[in-house]
N, C-alpha and C. Protein backbone atom coordinates (compact mmCIF):
# COMPACT_ATOMS: atom_id res chain seq x y z
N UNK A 1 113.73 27.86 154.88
CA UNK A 1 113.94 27.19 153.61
C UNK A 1 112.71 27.41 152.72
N UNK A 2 113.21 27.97 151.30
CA UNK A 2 111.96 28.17 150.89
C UNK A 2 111.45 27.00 150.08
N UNK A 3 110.26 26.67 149.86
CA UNK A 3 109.20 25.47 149.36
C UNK A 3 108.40 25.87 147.99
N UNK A 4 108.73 24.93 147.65
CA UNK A 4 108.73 24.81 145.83
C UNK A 4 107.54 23.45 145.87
N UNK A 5 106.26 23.61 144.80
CA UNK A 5 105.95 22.94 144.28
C UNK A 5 105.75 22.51 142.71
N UNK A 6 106.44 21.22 142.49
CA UNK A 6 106.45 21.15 141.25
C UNK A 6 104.77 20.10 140.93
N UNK A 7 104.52 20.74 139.63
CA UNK A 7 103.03 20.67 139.01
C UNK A 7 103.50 19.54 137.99
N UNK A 8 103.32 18.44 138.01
CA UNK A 8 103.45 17.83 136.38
C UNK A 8 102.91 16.62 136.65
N UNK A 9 102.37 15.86 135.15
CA UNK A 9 102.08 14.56 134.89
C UNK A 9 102.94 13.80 134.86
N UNK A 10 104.68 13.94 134.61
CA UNK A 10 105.28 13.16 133.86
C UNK A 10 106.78 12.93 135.15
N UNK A 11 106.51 11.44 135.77
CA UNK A 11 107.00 11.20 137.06
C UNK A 11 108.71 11.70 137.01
N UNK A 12 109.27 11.50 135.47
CA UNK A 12 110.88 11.65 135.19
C UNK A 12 110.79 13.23 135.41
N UNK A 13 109.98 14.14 134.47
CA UNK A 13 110.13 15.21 134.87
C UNK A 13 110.18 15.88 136.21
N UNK A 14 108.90 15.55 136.89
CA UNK A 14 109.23 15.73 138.37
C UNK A 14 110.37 15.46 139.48
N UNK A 15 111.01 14.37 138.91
CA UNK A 15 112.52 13.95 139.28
C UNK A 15 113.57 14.55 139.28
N UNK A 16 113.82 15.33 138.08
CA UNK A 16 114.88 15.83 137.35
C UNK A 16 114.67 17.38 138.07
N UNK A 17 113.56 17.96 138.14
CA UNK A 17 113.17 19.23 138.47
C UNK A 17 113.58 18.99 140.01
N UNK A 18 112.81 17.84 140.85
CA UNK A 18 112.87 17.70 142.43
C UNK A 18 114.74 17.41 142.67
N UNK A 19 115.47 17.14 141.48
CA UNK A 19 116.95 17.04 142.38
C UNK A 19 117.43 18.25 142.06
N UNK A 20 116.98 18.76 141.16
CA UNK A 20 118.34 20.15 140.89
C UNK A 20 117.81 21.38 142.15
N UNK A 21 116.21 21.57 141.78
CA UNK A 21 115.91 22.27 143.21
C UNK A 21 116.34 22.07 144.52
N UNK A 22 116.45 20.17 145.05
CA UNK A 22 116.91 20.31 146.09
C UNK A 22 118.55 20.19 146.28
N UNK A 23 118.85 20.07 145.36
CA UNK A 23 120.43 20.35 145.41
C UNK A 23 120.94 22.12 145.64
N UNK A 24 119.94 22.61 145.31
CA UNK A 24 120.05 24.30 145.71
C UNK A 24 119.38 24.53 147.13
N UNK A 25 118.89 23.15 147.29
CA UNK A 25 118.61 24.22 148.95
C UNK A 25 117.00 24.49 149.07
N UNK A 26 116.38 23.56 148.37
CA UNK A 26 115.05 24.07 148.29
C UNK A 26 114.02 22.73 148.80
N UNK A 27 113.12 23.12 150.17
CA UNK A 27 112.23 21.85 150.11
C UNK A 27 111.03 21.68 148.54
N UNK A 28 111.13 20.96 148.68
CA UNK A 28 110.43 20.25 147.01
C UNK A 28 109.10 19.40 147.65
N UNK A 29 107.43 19.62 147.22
CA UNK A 29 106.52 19.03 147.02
C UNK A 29 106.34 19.05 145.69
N UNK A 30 105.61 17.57 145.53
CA UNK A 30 105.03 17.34 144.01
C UNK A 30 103.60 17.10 144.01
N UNK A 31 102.80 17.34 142.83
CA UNK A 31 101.83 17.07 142.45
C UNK A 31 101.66 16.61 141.35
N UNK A 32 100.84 15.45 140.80
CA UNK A 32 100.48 15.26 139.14
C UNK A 32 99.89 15.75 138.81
N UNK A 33 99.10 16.55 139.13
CA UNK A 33 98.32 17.40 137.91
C UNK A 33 97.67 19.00 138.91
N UNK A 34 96.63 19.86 137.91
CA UNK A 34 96.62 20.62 138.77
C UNK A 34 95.51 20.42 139.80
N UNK A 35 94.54 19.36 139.67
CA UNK A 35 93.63 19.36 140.77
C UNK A 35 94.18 18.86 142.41
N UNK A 36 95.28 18.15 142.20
CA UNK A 36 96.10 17.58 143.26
C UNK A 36 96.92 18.84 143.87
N UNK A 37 97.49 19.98 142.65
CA UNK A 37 98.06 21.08 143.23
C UNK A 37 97.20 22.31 144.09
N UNK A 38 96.23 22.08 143.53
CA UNK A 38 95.12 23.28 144.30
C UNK A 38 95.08 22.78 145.63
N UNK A 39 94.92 20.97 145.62
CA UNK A 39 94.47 21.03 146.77
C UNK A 39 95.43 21.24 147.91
N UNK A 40 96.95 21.18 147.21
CA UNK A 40 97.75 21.04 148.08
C UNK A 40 98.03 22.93 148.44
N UNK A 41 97.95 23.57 147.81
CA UNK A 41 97.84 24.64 147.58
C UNK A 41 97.25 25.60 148.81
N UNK A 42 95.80 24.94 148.95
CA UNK A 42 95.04 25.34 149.84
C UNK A 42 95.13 24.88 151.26
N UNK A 43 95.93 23.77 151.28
CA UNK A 43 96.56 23.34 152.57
C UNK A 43 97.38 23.90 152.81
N UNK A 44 98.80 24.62 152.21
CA UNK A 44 99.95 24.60 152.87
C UNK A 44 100.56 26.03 151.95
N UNK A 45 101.51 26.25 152.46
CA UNK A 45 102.15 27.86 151.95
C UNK A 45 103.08 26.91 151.28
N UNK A 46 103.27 27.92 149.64
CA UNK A 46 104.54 27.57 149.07
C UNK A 46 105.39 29.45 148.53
N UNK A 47 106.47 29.20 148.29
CA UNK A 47 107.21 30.53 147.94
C UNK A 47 107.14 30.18 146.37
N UNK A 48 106.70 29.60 145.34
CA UNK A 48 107.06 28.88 144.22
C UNK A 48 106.27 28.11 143.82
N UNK A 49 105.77 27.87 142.83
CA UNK A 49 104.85 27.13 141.82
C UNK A 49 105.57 26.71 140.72
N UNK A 50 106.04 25.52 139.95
CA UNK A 50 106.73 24.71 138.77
C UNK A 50 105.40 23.85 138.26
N UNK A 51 104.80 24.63 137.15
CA UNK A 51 103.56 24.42 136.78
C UNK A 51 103.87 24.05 134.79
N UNK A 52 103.67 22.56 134.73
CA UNK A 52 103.73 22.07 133.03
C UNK A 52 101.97 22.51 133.19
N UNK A 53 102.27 22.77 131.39
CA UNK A 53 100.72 22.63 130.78
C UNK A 53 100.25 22.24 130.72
N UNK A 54 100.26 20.74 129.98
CA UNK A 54 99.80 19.98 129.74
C UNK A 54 99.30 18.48 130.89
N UNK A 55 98.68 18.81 131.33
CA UNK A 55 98.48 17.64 132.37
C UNK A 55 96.23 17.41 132.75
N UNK A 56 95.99 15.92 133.07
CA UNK A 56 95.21 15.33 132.92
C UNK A 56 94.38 16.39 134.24
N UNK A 57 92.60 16.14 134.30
CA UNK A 57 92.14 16.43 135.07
C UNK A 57 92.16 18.03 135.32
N UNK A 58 93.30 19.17 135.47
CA UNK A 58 93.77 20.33 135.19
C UNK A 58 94.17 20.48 134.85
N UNK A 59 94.83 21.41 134.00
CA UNK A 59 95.72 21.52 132.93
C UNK A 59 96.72 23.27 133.86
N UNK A 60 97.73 23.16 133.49
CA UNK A 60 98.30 24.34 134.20
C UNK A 60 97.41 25.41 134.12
N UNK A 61 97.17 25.80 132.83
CA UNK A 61 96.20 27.39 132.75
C UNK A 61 95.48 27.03 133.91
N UNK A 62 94.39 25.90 133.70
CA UNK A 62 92.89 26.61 134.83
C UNK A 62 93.58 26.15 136.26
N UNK A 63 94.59 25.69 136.56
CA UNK A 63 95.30 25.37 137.83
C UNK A 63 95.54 27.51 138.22
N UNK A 64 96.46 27.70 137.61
CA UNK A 64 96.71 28.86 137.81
C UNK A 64 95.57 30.19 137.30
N UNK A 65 94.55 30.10 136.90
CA UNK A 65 93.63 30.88 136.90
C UNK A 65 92.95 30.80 138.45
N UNK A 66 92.42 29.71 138.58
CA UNK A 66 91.85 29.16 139.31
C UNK A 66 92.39 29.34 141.40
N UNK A 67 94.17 28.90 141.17
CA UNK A 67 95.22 29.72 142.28
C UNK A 67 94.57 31.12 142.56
N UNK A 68 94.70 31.89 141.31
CA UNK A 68 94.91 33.45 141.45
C UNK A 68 93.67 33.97 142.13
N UNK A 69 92.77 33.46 141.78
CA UNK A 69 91.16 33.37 142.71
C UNK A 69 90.88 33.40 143.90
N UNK A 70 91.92 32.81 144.74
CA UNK A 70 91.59 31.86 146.16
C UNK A 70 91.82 32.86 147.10
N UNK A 71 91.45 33.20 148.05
CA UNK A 71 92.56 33.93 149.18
C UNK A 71 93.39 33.41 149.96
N UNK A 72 94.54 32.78 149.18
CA UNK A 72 96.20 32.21 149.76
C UNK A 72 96.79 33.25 149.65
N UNK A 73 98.13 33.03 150.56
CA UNK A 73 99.39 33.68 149.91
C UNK A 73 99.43 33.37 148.37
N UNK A 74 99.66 34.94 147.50
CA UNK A 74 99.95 34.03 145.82
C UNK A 74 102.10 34.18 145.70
N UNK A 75 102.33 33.22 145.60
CA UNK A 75 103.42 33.19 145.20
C UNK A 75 103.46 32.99 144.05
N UNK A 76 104.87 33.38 143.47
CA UNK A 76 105.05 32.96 141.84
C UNK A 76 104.96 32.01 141.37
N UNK A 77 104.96 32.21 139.96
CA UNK A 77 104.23 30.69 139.12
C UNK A 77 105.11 31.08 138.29
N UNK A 78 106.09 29.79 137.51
CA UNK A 78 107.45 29.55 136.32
C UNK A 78 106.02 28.01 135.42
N UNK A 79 105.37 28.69 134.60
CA UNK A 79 105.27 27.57 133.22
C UNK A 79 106.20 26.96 132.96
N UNK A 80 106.02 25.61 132.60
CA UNK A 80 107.14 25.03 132.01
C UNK A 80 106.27 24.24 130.58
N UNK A 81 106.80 24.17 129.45
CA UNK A 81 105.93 23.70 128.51
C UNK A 81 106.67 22.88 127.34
N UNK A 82 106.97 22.35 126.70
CA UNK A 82 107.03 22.23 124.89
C UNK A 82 106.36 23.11 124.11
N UNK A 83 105.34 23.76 124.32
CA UNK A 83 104.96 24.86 123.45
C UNK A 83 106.03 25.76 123.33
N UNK A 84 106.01 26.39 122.64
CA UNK A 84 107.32 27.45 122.30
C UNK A 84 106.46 28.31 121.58
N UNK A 85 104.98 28.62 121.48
CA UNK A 85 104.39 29.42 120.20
C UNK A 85 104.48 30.78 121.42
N UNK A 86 103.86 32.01 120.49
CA UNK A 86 103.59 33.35 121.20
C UNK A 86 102.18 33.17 122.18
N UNK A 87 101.39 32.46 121.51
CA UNK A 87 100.30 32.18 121.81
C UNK A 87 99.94 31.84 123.28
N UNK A 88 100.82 30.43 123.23
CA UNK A 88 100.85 29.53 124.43
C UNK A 88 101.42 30.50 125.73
N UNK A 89 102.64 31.06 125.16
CA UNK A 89 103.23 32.26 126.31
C UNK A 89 101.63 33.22 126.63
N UNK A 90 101.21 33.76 125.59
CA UNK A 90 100.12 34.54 126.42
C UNK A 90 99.16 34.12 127.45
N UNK A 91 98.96 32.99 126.88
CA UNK A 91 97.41 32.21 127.74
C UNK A 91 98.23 32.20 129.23
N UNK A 92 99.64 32.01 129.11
CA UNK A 92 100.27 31.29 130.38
C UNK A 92 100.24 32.53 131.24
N UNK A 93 100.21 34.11 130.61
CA UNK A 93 101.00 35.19 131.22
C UNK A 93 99.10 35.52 131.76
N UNK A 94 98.66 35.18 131.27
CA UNK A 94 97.27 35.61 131.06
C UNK A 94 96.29 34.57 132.38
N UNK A 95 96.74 33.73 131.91
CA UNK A 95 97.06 32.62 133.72
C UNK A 95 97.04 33.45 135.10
N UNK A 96 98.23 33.55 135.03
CA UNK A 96 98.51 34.30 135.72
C UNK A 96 100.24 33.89 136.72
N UNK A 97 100.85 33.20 135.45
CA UNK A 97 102.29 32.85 135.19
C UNK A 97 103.54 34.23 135.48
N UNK A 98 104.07 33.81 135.99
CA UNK A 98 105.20 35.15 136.45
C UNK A 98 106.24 35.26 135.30
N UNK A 99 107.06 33.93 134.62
CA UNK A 99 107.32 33.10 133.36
C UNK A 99 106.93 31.60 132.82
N UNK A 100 107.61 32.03 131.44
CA UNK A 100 107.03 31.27 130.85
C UNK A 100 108.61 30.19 129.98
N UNK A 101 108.54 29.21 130.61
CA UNK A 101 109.72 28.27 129.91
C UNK A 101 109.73 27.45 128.96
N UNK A 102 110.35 27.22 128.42
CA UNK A 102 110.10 26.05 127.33
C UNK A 102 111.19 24.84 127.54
N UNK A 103 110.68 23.78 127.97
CA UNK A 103 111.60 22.24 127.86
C UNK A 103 111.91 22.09 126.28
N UNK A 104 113.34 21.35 126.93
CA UNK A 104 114.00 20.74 128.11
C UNK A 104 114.99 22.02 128.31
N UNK A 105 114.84 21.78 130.03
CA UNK A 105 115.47 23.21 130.63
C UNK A 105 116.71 22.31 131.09
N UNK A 106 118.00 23.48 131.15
CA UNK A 106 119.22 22.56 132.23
C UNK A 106 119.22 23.32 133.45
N UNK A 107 119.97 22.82 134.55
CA UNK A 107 119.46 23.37 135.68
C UNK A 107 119.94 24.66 136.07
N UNK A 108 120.65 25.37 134.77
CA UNK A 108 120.83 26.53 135.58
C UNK A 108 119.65 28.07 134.79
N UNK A 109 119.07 27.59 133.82
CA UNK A 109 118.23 27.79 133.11
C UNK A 109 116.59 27.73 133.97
N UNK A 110 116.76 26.82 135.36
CA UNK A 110 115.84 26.93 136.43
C UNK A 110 115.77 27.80 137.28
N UNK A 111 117.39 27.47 137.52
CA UNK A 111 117.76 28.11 138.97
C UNK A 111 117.60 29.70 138.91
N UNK A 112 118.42 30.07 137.93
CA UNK A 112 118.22 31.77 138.24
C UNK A 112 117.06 32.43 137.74
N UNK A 113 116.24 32.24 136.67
CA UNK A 113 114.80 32.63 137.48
C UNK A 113 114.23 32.29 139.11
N UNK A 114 113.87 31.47 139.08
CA UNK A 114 113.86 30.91 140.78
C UNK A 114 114.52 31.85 141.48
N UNK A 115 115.63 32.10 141.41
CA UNK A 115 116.06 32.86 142.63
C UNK A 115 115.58 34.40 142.38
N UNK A 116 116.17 35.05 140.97
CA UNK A 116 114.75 35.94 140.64
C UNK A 116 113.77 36.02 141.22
N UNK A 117 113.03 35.16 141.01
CA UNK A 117 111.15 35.81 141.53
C UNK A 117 111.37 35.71 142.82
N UNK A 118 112.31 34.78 143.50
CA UNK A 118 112.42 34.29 145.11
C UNK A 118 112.79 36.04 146.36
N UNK A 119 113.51 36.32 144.90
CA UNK A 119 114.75 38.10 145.68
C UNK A 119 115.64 37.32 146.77
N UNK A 120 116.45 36.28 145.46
CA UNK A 120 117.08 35.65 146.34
C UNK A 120 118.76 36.02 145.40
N UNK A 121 120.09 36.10 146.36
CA UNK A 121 121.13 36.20 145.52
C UNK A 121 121.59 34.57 144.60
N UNK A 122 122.33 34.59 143.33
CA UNK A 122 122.11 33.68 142.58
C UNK A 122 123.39 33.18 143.18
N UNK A 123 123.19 31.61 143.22
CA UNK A 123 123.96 30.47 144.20
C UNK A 123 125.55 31.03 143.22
C-alpha cells in the first residue's frame, strides 16, 4: 500500500485530502507544517508528499528544498496552493515540486496526478 503524506496547517484541509486518498486505497500520514514533515520524513519512507505553501514554522518551499538535500528515498512532491501566479509555480518547481496545484481541488483532480507520479493505473 502506498503512503502519502499530507503537509498542511489547515486541520479541514487535511481531512478532505486524508478521505479521498484513503478512499483510493492509500495509507495517509499528516503533518502541520513543514518542520513536523521533515521530521517525519526522516523517520519513515513515503511514495508521496501533499505539500500547501503556506504554513507556520516551514513553509512548503524550504520543507521541500530542504527534503531534496537529505539522503532519503526522494519521492514525489504535488504543491497544493491558492496562489495561481507563474511565479509561485516556479519557486514550487524550483523547490523541487513534481506539480504544482491550485485549491480548491475535487477529488479526481488529486487522484490522477497521484496515480501519475505513483506509475500507477487510474482507479
Amino acid at each position: 500500500m502506498k503512503r502519502i503524506l499530507i503537509i498542511d496547517d489547515a486541520a479541514t484541509v487535511r481531512m478532505y485530502h486524508r478521505n479521498i486518498l484513503q478512499e483510493a486505497g492509500y495509507k495517509v500520514d499528516e503533518a502541520v507544517n513543514g518542520l513536523e514533515a521533515l521530521e517525519k520524513a526522516l523517520q519513515s519512507t513515503y511514495d508521496l508528499y501533499l505539500v500547501d505553501v503556506n504554513m507556520p514554522k516551514l513553509d512548503g518551499y524550504a520543507f521541500l528544498r530542504e527534503l531534496r538535500t537529505q539522503d532519503v528515498p526522494q519521492a514525489p512532491a504535488i504543491m497544493i496552493s491558492t496562489q495561481a501566479s507563474g511565479p509561485d509555480r516556479q519557486r514550487a518547481f524550483a523547490a523541487g515540486a513534481n506539480l504544482y496545484i491550485v485549491k480548491p481541488i475535487q477529488p479526481e483532480q488529486l487522484l490522477a496526478p497521484i496515480a501519475l507520479l505513483l506509475g500507477e493505473t487510474l482507479p
